[in-house]
PDB file of N, CA and C in Angstrom:
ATOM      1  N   UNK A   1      -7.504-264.112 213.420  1.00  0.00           N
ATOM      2  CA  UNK A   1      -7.071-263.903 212.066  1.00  0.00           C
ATOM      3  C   UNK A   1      -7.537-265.075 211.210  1.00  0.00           C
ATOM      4  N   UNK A   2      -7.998-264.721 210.190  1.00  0.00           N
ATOM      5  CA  UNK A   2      -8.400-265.891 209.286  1.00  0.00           C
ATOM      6  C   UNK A   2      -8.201-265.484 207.537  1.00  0.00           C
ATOM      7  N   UNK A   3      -7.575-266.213 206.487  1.00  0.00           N
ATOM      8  CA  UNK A   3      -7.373-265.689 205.562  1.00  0.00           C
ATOM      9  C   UNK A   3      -7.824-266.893 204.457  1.00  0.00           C
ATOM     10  N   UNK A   4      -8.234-266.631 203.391  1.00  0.00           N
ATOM     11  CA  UNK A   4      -8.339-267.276 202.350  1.00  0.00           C
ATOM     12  C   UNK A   4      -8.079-266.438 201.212  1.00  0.00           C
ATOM     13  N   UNK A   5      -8.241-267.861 200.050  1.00  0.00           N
ATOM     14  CA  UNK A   5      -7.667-267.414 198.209  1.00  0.00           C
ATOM     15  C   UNK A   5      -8.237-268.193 197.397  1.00  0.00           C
ATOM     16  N   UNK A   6      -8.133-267.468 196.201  1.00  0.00           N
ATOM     17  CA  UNK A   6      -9.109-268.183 195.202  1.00  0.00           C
ATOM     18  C   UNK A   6      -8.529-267.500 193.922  1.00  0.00           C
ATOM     19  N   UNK A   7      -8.226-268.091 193.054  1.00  0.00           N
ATOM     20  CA  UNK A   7      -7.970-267.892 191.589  1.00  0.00           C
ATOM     21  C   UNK A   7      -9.054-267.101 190.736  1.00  0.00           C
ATOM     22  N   UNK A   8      -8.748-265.778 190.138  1.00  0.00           N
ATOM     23  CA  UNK A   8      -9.949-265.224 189.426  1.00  0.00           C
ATOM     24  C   UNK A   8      -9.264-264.881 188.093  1.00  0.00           C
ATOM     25  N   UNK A   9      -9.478-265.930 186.952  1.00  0.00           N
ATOM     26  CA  UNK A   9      -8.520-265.399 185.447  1.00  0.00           C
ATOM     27  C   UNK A   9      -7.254-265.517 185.583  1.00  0.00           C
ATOM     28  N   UNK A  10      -6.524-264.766 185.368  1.00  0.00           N
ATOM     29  CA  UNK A  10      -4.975-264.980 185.374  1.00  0.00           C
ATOM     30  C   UNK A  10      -4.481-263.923 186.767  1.00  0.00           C
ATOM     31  N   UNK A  11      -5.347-263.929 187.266  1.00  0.00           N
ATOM     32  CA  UNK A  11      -4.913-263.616 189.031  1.00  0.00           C
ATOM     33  C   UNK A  11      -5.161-264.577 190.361  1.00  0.00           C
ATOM     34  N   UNK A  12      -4.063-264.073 191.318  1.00  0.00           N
ATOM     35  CA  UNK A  12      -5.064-265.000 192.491  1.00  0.00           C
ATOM     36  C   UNK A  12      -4.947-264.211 193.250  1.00  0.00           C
ATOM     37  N   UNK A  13      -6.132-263.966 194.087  1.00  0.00           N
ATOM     38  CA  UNK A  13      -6.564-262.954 195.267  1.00  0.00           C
ATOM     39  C   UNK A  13      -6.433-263.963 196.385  1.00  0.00           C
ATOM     40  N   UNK A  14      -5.948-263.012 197.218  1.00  0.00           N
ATOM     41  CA  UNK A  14      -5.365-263.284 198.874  1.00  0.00           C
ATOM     42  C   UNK A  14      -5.788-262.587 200.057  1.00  0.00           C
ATOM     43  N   UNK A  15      -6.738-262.669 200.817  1.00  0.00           N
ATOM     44  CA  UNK A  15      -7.597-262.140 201.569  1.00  0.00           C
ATOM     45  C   UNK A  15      -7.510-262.492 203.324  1.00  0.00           C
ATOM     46  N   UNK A  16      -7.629-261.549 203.627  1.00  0.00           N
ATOM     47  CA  UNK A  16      -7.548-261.724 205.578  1.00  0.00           C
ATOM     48  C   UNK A  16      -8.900-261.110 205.912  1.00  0.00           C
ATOM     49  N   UNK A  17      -8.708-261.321 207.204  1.00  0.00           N
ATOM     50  CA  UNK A  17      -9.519-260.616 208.273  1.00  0.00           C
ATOM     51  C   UNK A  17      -8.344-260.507 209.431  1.00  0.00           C
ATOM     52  N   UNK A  18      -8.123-259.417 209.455  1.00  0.00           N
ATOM     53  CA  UNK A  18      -7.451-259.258 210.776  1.00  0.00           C
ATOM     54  C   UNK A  18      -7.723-258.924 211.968  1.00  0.00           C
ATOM     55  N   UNK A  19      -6.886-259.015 213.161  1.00  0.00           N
ATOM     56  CA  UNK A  19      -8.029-258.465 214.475  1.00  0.00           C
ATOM     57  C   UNK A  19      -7.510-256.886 214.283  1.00  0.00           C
ATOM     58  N   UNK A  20      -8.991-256.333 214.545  1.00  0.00           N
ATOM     59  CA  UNK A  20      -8.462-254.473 214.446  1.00  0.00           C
ATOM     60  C   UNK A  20      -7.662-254.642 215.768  1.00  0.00           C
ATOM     61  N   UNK A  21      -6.668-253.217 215.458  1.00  0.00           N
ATOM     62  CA  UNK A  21      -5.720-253.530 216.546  1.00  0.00           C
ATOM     63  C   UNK A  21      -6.559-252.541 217.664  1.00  0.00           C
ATOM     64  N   UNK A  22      -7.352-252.000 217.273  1.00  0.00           N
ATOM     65  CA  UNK A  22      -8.100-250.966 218.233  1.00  0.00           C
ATOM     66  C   UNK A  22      -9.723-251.410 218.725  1.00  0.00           C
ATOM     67  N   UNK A  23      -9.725-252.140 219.798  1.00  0.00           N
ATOM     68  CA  UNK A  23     -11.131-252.416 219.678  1.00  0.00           C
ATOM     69  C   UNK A  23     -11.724-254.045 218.735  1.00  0.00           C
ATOM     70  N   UNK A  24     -12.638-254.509 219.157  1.00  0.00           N
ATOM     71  CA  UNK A  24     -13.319-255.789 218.675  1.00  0.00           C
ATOM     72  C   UNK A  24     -13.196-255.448 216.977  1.00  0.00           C
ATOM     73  N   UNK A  25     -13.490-257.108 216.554  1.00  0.00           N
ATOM     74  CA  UNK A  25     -13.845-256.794 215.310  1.00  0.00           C
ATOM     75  C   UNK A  25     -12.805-256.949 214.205  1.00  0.00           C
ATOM     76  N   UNK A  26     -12.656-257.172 213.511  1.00  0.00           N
ATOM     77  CA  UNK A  26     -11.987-257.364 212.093  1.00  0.00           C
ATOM     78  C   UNK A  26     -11.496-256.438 211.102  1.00  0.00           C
ATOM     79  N   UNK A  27     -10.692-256.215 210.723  1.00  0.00           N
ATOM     80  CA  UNK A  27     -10.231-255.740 209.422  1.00  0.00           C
ATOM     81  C   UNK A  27      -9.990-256.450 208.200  1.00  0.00           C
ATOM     82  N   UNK A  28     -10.261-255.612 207.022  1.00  0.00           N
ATOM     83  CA  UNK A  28      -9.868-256.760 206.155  1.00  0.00           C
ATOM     84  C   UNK A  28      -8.985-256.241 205.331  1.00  0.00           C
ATOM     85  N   UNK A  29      -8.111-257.216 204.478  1.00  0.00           N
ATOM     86  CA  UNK A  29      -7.398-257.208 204.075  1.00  0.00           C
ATOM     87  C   UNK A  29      -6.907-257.628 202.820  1.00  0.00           C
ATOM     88  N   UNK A  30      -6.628-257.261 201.732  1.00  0.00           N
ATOM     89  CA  UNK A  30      -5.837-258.255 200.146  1.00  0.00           C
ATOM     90  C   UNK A  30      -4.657-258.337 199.670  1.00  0.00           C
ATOM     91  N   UNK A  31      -4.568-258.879 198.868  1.00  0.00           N
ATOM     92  CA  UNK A  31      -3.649-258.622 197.727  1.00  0.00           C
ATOM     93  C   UNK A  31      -3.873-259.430 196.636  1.00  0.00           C
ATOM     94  N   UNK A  32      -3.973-258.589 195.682  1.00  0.00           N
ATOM     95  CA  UNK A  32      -4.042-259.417 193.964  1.00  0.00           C
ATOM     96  C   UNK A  32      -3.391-259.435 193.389  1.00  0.00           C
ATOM     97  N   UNK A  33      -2.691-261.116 193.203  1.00  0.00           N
ATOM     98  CA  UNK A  33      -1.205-260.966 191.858  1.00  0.00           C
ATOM     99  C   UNK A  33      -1.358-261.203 190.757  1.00  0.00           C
ATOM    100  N   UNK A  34      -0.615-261.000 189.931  1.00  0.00           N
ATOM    101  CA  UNK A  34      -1.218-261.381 188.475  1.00  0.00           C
ATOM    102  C   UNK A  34      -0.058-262.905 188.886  1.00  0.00           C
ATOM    103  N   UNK A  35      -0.478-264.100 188.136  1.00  0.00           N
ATOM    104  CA  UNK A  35      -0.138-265.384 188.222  1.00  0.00           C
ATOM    105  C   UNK A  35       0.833-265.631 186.926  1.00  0.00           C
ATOM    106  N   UNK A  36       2.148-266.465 187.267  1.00  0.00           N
ATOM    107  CA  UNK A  36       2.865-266.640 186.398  1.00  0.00           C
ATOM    108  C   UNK A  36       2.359-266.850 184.782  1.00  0.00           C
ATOM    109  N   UNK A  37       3.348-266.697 183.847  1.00  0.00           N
ATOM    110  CA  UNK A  37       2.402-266.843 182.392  1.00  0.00           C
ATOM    111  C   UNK A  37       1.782-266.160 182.135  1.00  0.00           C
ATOM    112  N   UNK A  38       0.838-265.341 183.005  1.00  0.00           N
ATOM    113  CA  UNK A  38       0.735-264.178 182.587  1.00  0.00           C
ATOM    114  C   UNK A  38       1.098-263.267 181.579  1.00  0.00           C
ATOM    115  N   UNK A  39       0.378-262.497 180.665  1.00  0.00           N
ATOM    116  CA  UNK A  39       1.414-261.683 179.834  1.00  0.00           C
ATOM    117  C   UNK A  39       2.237-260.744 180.282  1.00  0.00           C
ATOM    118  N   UNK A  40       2.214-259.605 181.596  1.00  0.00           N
ATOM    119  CA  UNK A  40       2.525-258.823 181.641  1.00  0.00           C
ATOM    120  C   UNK A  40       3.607-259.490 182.763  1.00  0.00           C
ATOM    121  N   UNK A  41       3.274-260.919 183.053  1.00  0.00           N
ATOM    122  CA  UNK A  41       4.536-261.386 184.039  1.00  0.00           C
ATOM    123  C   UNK A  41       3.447-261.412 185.624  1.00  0.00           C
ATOM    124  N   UNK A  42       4.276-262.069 186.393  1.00  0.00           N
ATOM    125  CA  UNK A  42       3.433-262.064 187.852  1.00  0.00           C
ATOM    126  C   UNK A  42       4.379-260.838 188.963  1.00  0.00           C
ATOM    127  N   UNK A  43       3.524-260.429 190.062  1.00  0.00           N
ATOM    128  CA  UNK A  43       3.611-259.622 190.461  1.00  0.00           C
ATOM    129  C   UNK A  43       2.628-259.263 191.639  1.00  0.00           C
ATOM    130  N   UNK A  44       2.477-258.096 192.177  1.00  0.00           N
ATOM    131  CA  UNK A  44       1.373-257.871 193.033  1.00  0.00           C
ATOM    132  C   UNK A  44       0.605-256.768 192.233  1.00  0.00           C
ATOM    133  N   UNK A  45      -0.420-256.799 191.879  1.00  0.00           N
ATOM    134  CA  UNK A  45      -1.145-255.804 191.167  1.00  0.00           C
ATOM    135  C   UNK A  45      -2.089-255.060 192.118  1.00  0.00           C
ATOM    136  N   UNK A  46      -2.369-255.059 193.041  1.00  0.00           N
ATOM    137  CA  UNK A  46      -2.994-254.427 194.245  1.00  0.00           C
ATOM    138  C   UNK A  46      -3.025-255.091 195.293  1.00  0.00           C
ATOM    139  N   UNK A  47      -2.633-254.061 196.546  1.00  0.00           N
ATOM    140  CA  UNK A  47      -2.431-254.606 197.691  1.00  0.00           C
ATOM    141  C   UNK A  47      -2.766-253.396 198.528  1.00  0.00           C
ATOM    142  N   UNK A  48      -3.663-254.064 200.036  1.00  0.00           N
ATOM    143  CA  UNK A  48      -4.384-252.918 200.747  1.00  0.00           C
ATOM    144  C   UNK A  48      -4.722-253.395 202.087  1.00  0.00           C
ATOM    145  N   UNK A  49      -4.079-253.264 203.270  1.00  0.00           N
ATOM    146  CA  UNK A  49      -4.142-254.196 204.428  1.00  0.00           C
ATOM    147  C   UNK A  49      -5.041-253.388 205.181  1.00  0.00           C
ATOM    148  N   UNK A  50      -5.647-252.189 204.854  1.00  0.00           N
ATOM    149  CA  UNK A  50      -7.176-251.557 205.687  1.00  0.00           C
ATOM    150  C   UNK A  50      -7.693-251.009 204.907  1.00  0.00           C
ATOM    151  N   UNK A  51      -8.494-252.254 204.245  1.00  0.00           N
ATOM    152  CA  UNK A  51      -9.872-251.435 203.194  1.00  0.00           C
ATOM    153  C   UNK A  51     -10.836-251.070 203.961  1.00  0.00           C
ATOM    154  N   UNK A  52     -11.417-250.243 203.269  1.00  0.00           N
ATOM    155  CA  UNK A  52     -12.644-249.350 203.522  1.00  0.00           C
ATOM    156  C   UNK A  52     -12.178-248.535 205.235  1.00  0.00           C
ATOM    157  N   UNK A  53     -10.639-248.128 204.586  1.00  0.00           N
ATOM    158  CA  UNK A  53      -9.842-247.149 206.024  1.00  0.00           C
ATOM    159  C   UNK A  53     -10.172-247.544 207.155  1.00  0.00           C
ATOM    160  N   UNK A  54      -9.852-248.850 207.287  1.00  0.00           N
ATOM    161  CA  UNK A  54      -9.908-250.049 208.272  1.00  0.00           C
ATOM    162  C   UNK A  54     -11.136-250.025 209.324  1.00  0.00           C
ATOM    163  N   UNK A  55     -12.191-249.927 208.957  1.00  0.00           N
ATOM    164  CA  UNK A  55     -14.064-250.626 209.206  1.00  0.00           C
ATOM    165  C   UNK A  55     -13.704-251.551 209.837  1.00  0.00           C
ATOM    166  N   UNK A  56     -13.755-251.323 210.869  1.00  0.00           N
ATOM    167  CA  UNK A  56     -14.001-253.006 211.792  1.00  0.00           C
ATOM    168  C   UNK A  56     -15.448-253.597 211.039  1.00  0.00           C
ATOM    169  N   UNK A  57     -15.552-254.610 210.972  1.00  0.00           N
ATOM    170  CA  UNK A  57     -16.249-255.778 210.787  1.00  0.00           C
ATOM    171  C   UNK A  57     -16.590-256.700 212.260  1.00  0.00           C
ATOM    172  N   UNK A  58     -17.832-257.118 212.098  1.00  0.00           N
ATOM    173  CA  UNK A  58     -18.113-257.871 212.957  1.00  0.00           C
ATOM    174  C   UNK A  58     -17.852-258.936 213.591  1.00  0.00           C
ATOM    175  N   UNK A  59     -17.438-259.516 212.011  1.00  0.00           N
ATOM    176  CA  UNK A  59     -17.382-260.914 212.196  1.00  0.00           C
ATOM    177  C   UNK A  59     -15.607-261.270 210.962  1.00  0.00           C
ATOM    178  N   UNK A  60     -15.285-262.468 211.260  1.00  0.00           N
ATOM    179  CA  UNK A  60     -13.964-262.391 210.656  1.00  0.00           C
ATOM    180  C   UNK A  60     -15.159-262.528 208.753  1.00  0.00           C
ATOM    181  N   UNK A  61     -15.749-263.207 208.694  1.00  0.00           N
ATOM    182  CA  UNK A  61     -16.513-263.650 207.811  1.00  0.00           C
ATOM    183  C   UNK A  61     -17.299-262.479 206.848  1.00  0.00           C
ATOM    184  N   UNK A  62     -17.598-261.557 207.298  1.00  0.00           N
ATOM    185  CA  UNK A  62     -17.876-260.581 206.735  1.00  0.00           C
ATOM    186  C   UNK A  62     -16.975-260.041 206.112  1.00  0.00           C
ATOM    187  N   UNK A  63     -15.246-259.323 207.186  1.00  0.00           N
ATOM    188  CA  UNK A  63     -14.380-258.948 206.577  1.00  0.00           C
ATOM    189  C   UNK A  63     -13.997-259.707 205.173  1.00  0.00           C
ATOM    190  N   UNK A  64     -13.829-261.191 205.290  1.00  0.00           N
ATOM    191  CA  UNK A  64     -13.253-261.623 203.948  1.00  0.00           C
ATOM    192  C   UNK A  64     -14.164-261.762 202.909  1.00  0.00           C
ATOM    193  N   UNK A  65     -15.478-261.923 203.126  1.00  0.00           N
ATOM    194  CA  UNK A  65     -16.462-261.798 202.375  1.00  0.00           C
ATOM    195  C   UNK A  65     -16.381-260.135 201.350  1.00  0.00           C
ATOM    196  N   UNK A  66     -16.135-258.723 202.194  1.00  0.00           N
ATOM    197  CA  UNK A  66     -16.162-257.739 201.554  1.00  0.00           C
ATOM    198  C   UNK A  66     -14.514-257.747 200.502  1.00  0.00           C
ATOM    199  N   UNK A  67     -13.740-258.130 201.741  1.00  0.00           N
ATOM    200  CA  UNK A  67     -12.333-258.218 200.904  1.00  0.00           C
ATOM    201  C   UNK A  67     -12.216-258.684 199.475  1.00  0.00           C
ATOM    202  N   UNK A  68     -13.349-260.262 199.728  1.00  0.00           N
ATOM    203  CA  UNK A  68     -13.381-261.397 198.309  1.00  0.00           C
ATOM    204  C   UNK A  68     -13.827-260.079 196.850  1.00  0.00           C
ATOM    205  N   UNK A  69     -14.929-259.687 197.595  1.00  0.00           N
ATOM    206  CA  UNK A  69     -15.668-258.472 196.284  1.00  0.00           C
ATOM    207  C   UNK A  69     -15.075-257.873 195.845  1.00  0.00           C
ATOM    208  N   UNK A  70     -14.492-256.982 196.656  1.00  0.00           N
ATOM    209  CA  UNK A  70     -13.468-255.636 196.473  1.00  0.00           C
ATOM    210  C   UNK A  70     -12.280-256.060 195.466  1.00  0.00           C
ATOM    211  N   UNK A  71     -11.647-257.346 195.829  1.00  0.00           N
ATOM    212  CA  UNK A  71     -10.740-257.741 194.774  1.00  0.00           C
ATOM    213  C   UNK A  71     -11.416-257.906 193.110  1.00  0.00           C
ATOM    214  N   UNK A  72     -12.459-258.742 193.143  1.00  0.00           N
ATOM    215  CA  UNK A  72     -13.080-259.140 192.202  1.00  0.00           C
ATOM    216  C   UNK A  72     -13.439-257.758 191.468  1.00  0.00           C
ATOM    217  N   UNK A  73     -14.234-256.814 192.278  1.00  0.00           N
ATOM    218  CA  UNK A  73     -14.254-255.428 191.541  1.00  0.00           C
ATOM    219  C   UNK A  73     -12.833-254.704 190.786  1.00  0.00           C
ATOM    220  N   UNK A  74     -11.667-254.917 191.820  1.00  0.00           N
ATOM    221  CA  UNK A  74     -10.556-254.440 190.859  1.00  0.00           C
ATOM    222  C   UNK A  74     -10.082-254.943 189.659  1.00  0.00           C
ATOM    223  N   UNK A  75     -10.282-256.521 189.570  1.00  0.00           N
ATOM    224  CA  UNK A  75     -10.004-257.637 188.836  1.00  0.00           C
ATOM    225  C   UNK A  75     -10.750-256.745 187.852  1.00  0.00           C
ATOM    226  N   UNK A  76     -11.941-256.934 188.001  1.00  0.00           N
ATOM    227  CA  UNK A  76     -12.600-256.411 186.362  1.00  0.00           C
ATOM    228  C   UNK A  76     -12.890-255.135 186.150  1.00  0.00           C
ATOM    229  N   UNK A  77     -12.881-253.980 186.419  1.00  0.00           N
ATOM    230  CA  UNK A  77     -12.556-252.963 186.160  1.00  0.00           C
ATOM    231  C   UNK A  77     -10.961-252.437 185.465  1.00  0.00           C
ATOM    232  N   UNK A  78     -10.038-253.283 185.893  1.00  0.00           N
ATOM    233  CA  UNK A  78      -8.601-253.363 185.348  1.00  0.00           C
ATOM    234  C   UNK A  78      -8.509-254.356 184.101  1.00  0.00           C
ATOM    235  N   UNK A  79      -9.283-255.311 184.426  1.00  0.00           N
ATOM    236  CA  UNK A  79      -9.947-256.076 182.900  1.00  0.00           C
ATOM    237  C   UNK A  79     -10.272-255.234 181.571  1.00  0.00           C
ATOM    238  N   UNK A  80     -11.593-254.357 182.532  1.00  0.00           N
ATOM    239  CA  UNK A  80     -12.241-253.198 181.648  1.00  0.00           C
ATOM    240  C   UNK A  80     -11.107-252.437 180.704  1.00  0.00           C
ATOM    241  N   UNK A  81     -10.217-251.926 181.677  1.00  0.00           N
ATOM    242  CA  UNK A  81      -9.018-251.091 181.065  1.00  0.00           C
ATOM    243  C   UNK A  81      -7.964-251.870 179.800  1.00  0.00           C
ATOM    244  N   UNK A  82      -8.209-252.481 180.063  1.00  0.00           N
ATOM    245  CA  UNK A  82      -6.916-253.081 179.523  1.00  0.00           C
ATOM    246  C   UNK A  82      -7.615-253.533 177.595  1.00  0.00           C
ATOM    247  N   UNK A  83      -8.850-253.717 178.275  1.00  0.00           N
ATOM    248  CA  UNK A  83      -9.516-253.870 176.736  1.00  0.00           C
ATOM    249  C   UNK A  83      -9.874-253.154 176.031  1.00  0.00           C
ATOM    250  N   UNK A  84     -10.092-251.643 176.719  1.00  0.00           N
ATOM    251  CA  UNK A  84     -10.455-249.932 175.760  1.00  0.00           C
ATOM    252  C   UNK A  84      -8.903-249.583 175.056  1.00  0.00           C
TER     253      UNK A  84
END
């Protein structure tokens, strides 16, 4: 298991690799909160412990690597929304 985080705007994304429980290999994993001060307040704004309907991954490094994106894609697409 290996997890990291990183601040993106007024969120911070929270990312794993987990061991699949079936077989070698990794799962990955998030959650994106919106961060205090925030306008709408903090919270969990998406959360998903088998993305891509839990894809083993090869390596733990890959998993958090796709996880890191996948957040970042929700981040700004929900960005997108919020500004139409």
């Amino acid at each position: 298991m290996r997890f990291d985080e990183c601040r993106e705007g007024d969120y911070r994304i929270y990312v794993g690799a987990l061991d699949a429980p079936r077989g070698a290999g990794y799962i990955a994993a998030l959650v994106v909160r919106r961060e205090r001060g925030a306008p709408t307040g903090a919270g969990d704004a998406f959360r998903d412990d088998s993305l891509a309907c839990g894809y083993r991954w090869g390596s733990a490094d890959e998993a958090i690597r796709y996880a890191m994106n996948r957040a970042r894609e929700l981040i700004r697409s929900r960005s997108t929304m919020l500004t139409c």
